[in-house]
PDB file of N, CA and C in Angstrom:
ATOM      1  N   UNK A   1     -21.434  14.821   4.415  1.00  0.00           N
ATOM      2  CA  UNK A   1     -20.212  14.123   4.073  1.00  0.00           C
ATOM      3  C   UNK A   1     -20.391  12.648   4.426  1.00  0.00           C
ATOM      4  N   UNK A   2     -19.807  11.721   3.663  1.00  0.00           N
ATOM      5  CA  UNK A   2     -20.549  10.625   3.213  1.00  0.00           C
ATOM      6  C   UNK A   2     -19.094   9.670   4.181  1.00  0.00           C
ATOM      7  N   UNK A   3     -18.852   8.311   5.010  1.00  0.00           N
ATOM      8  CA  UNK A   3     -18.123   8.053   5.448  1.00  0.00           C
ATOM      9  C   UNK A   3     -16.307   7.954   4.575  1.00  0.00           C
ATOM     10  N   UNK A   4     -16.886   7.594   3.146  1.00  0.00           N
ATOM     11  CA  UNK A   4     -15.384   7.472   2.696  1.00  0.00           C
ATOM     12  C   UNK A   4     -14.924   9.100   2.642  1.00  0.00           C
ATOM     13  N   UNK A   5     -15.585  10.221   2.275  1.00  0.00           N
ATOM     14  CA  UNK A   5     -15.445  11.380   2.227  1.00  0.00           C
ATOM     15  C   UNK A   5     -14.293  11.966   3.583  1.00  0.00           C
ATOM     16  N   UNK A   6     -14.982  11.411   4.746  1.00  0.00           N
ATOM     17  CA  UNK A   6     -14.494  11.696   6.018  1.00  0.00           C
ATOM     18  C   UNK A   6     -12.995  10.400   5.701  1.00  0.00           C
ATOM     19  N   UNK A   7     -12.914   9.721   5.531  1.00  0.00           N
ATOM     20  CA  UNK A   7     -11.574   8.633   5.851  1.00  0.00           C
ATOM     21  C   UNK A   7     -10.751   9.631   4.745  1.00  0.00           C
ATOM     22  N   UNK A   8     -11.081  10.080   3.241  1.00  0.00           N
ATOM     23  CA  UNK A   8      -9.833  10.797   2.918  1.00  0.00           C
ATOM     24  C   UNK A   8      -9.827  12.219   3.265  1.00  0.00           C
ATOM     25  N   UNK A   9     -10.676  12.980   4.484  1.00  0.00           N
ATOM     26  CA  UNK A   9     -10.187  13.763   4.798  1.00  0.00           C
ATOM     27  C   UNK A   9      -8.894  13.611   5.762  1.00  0.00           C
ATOM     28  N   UNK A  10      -9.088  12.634   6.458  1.00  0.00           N
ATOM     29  CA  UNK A  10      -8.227  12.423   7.302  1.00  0.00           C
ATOM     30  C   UNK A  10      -6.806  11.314   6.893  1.00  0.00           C
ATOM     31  N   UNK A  11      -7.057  11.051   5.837  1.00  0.00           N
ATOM     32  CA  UNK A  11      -6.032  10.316   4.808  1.00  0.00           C
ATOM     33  C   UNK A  11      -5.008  11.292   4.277  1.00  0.00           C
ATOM     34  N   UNK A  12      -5.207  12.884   3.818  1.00  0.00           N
ATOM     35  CA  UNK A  12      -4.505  13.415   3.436  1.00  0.00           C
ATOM     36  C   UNK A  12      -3.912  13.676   4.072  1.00  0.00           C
ATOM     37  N   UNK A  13      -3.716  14.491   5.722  1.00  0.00           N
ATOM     38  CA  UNK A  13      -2.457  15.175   5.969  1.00  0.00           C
ATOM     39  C   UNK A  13      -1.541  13.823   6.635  1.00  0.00           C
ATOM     40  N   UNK A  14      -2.579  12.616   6.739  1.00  0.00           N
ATOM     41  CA  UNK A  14      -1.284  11.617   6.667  1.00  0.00           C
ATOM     42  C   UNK A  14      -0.199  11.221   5.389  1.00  0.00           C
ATOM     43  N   UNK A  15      -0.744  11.018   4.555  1.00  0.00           N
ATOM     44  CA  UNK A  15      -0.099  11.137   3.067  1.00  0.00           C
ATOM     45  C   UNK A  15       0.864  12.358   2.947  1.00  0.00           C
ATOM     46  N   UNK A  16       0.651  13.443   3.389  1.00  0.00           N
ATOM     47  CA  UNK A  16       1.239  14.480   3.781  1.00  0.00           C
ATOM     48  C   UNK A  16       3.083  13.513   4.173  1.00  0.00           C
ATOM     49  N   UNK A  17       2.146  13.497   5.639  1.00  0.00           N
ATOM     50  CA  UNK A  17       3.501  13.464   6.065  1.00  0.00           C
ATOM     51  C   UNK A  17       4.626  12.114   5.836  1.00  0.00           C
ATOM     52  N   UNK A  18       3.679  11.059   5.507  1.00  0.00           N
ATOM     53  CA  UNK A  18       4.312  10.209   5.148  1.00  0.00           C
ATOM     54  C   UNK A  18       5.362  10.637   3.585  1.00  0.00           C
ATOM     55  N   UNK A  19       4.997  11.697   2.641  1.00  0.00           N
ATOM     56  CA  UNK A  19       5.643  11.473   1.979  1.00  0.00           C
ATOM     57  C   UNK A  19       7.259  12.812   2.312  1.00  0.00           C
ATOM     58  N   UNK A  20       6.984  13.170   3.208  1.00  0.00           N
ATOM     59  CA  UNK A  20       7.336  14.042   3.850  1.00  0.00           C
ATOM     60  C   UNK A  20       8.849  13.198   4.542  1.00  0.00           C
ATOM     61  N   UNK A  21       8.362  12.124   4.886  1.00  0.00           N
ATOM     62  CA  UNK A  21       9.573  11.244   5.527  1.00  0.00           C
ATOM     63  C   UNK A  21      10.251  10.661   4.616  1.00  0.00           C
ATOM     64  N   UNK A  22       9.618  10.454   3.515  1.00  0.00           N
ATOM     65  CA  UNK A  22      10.207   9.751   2.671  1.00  0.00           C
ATOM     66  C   UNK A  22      11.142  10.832   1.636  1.00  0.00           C
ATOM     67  N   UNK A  23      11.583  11.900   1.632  1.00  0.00           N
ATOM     68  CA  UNK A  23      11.912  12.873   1.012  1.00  0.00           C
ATOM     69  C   UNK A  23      13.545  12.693   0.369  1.00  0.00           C
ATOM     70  N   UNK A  24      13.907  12.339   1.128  1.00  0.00           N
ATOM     71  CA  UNK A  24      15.323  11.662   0.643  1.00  0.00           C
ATOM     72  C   UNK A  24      15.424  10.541  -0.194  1.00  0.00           C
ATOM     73  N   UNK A  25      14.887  10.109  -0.450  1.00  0.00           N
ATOM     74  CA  UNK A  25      14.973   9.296  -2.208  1.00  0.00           C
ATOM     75  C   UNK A  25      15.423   8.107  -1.511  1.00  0.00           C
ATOM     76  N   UNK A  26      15.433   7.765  -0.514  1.00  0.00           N
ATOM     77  CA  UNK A  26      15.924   6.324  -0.287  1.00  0.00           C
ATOM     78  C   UNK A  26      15.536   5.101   0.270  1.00  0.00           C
ATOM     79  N   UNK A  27      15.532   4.117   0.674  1.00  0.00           N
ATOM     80  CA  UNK A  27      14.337   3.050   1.039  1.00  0.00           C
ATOM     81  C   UNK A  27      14.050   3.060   2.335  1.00  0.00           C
ATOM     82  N   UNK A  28      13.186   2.907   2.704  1.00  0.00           N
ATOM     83  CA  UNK A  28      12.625   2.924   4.025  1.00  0.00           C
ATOM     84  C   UNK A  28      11.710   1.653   4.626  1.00  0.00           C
ATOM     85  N   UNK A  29      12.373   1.172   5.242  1.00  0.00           N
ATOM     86  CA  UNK A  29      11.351  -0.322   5.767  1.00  0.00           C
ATOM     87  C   UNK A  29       9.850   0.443   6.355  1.00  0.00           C
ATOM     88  N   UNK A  30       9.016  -0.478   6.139  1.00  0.00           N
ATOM     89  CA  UNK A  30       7.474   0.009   6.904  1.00  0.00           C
ATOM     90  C   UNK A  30       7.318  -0.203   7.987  1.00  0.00           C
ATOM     91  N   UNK A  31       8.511  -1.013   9.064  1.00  0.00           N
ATOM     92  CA  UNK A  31       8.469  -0.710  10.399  1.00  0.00           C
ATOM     93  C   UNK A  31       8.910   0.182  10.705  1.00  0.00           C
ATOM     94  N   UNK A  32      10.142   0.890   9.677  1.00  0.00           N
ATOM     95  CA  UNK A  32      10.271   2.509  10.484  1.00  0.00           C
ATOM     96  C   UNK A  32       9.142   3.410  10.230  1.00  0.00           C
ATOM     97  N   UNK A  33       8.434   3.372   9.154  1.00  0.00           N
ATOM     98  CA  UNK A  33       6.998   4.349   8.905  1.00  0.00           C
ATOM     99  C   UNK A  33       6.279   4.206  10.386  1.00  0.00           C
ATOM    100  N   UNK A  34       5.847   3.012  10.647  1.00  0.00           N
ATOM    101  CA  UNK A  34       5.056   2.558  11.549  1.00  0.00           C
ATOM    102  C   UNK A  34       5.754   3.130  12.687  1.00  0.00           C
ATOM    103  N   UNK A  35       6.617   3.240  13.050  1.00  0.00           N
ATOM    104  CA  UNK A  35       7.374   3.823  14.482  1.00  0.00           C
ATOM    105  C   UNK A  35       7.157   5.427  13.918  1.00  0.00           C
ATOM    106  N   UNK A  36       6.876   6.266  13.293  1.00  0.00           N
ATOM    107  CA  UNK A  36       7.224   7.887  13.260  1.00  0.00           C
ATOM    108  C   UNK A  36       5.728   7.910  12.618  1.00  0.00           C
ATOM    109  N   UNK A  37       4.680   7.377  11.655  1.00  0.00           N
ATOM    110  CA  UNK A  37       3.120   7.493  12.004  1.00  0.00           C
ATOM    111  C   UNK A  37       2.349   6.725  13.165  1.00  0.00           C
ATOM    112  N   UNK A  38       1.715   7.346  13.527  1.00  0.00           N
ATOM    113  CA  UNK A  38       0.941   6.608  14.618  1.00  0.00           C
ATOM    114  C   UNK A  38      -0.452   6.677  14.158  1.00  0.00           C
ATOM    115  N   UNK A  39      -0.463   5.675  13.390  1.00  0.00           N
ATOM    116  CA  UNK A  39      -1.637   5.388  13.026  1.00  0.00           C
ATOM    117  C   UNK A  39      -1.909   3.511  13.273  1.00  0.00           C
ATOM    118  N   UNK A  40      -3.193   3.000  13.151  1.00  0.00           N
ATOM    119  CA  UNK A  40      -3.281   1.313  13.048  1.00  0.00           C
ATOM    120  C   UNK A  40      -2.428   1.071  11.918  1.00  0.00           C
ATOM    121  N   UNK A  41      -1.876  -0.363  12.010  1.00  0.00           N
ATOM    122  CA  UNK A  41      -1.191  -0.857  10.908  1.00  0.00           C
ATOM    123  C   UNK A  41      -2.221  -1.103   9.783  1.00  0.00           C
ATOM    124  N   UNK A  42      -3.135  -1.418   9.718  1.00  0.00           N
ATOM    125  CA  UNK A  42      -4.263  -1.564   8.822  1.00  0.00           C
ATOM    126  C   UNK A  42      -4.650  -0.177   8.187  1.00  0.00           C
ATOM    127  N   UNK A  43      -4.413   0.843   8.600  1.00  0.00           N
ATOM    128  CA  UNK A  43      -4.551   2.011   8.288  1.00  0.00           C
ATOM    129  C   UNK A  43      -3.698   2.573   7.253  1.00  0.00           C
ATOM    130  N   UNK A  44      -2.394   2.644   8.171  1.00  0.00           N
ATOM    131  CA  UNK A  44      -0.987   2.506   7.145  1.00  0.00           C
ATOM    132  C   UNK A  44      -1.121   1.537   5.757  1.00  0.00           C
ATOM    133  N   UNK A  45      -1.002   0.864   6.016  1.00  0.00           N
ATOM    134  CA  UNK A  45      -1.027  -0.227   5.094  1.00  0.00           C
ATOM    135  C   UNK A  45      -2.162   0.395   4.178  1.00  0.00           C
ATOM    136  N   UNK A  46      -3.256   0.940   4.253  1.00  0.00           N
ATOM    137  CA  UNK A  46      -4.036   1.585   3.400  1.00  0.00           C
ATOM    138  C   UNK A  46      -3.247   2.515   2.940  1.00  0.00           C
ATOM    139  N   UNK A  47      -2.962   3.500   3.506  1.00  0.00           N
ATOM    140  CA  UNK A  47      -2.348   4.541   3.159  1.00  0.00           C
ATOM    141  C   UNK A  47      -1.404   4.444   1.863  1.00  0.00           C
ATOM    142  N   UNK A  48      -0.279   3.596   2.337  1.00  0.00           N
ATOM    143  CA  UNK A  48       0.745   3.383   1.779  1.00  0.00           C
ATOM    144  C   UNK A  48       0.065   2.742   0.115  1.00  0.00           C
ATOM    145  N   UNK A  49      -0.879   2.203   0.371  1.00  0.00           N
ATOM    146  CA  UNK A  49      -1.352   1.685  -0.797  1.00  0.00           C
ATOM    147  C   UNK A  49      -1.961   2.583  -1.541  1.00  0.00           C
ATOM    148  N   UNK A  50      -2.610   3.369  -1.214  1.00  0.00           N
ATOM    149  CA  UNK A  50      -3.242   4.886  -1.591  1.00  0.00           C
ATOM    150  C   UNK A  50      -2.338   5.498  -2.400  1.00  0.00           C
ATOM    151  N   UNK A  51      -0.924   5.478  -2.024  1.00  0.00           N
ATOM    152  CA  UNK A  51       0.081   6.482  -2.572  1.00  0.00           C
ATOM    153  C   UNK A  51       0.595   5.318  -3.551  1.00  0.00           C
ATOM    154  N   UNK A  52       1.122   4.690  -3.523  1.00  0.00           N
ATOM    155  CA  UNK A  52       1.267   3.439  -4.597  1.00  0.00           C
ATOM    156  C   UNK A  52       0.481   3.500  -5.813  1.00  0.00           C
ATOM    157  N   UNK A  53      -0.698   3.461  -5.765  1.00  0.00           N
ATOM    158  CA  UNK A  53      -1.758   3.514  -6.428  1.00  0.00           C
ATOM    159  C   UNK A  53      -1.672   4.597  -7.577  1.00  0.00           C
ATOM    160  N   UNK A  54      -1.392   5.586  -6.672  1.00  0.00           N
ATOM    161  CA  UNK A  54      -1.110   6.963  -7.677  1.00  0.00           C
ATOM    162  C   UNK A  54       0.097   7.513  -7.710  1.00  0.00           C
ATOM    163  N   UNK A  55       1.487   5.867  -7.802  1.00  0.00           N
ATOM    164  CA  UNK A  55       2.400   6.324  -8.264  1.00  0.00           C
ATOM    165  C   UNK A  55       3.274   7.593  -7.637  1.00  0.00           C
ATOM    166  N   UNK A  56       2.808   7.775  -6.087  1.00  0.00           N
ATOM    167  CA  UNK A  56       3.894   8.894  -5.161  1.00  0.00           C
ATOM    168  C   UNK A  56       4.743   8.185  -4.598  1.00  0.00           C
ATOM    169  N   UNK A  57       4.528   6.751  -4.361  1.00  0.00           N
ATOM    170  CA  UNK A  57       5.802   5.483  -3.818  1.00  0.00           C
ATOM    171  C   UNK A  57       5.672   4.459  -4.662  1.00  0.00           C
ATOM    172  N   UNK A  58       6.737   3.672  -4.095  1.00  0.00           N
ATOM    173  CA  UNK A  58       7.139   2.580  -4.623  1.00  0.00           C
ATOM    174  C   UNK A  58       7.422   1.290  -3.491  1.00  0.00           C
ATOM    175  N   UNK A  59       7.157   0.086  -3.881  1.00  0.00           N
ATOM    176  CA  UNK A  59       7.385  -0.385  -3.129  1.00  0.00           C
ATOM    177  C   UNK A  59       8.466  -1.736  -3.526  1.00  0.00           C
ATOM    178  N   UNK A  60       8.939  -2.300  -2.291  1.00  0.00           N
ATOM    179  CA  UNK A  60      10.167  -3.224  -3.108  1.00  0.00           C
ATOM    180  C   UNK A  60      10.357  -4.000  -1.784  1.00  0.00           C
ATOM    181  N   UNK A  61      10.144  -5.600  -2.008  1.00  0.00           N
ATOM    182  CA  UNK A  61       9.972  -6.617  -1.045  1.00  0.00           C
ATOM    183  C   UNK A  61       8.791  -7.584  -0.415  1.00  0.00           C
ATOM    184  N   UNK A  62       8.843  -8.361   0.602  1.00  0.00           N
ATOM    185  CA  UNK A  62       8.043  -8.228   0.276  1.00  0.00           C
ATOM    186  C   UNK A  62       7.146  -8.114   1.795  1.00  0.00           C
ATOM    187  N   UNK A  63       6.025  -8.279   1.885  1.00  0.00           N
ATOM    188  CA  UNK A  63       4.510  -7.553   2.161  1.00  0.00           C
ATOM    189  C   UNK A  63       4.952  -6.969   3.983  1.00  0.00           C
ATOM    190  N   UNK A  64       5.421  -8.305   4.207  1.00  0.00           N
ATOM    191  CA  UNK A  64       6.099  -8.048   6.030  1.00  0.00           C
ATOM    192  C   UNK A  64       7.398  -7.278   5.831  1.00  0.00           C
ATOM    193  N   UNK A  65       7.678  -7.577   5.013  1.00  0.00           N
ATOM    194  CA  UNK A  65       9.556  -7.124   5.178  1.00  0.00           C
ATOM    195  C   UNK A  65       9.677  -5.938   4.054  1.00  0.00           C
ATOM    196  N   UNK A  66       8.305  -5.640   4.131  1.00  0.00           N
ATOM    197  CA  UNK A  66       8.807  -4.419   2.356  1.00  0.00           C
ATOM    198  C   UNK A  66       9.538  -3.300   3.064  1.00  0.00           C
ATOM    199  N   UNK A  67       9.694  -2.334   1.962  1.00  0.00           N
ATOM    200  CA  UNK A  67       9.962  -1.121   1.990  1.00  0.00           C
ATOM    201  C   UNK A  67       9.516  -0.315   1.135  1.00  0.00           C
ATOM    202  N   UNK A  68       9.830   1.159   0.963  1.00  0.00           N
ATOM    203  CA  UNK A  68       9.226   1.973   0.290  1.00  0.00           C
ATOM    204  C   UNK A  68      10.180   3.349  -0.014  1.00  0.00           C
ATOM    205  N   UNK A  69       9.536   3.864  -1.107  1.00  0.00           N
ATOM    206  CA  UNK A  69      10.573   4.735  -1.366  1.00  0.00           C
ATOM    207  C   UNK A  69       9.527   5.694  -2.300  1.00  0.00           C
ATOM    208  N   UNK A  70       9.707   6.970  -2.103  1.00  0.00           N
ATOM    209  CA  UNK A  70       9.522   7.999  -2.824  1.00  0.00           C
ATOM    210  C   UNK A  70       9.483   8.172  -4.597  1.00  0.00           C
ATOM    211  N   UNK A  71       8.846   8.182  -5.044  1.00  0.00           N
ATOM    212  CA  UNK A  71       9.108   8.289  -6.511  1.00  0.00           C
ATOM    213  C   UNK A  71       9.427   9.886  -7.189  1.00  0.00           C
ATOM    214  N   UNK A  72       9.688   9.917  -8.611  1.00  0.00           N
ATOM    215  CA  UNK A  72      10.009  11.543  -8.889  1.00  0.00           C
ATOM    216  C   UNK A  72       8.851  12.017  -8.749  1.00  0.00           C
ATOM    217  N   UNK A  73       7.345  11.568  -8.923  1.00  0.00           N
ATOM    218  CA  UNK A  73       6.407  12.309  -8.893  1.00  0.00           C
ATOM    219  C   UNK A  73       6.015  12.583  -7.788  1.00  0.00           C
ATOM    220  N   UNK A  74       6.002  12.368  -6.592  1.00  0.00           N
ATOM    221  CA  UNK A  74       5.942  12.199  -5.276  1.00  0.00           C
ATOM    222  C   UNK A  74       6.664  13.297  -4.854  1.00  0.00           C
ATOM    223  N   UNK A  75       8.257  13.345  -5.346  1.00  0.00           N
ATOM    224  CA  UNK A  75       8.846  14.364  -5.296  1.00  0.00           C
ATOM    225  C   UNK A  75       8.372  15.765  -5.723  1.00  0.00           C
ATOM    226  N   UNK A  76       7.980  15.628  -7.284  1.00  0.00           N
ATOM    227  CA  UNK A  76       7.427  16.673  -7.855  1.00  0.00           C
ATOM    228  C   UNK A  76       6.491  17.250  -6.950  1.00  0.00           C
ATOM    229  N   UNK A  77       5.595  16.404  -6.477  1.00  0.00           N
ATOM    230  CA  UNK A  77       4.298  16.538  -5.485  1.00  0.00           C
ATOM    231  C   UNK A  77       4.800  17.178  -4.292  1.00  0.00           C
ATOM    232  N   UNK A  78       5.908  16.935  -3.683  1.00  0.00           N
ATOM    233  CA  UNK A  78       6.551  17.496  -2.203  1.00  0.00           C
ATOM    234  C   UNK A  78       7.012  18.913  -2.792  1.00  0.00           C
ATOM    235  N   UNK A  79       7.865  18.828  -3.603  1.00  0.00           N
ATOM    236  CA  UNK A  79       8.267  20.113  -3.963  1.00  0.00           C
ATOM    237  C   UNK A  79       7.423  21.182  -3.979  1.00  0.00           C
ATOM    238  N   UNK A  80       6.075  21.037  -5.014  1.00  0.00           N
ATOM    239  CA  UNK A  80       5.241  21.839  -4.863  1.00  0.00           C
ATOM    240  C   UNK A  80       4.508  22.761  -3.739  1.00  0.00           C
ATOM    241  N   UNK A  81       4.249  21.795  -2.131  1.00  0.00           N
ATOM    242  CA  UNK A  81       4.245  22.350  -1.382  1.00  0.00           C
ATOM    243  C   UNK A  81       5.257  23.121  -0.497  1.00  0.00           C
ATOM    244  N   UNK A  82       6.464  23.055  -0.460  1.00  0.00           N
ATOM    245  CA  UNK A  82       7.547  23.445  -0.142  1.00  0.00           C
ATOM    246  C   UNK A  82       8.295  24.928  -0.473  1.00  0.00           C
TER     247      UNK A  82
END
């Protein structure tokens, strides 16, 4: 297993739960993410971009002061495990 192999093993059950918090459809500043993941902010900030990327969040603001919010597919995606 090759190093990026290992970073999204350990990328998913954060993505997990991050979208997990976000489940209620409503906006969420990234200092509250950052207070309930405990992960580096540089990490997060990956993360969050990870899910962006493929359209499971959204984001709105801006970079210090954003927030984030759940999209329907994200949803679709939570539901499924649920």
């Amino acid at each position: 297993m090759d190093e990026e192999e290992a970073g999204l093993g350990l990328c998913l059950p954060m993505c997990d739960k991050i979208v997990e918090l976000l489940h209620n459809s409503r906006w969420h500043s990234v200092d509250e993410l950052k207070a309930k993941i405990y992960l580096p902010p540089e990490k997060l900030a990956s993360i969050l971009d990870f899910l962006a990327k493929f359209y499971f969040i959204e984001f709105r603001g801006e970079r210090e002061k954003s927030e984030v919010k759940i999209t329907q597919l994200g949803l679709s995606f939570l539901e499924g495990f649920i």
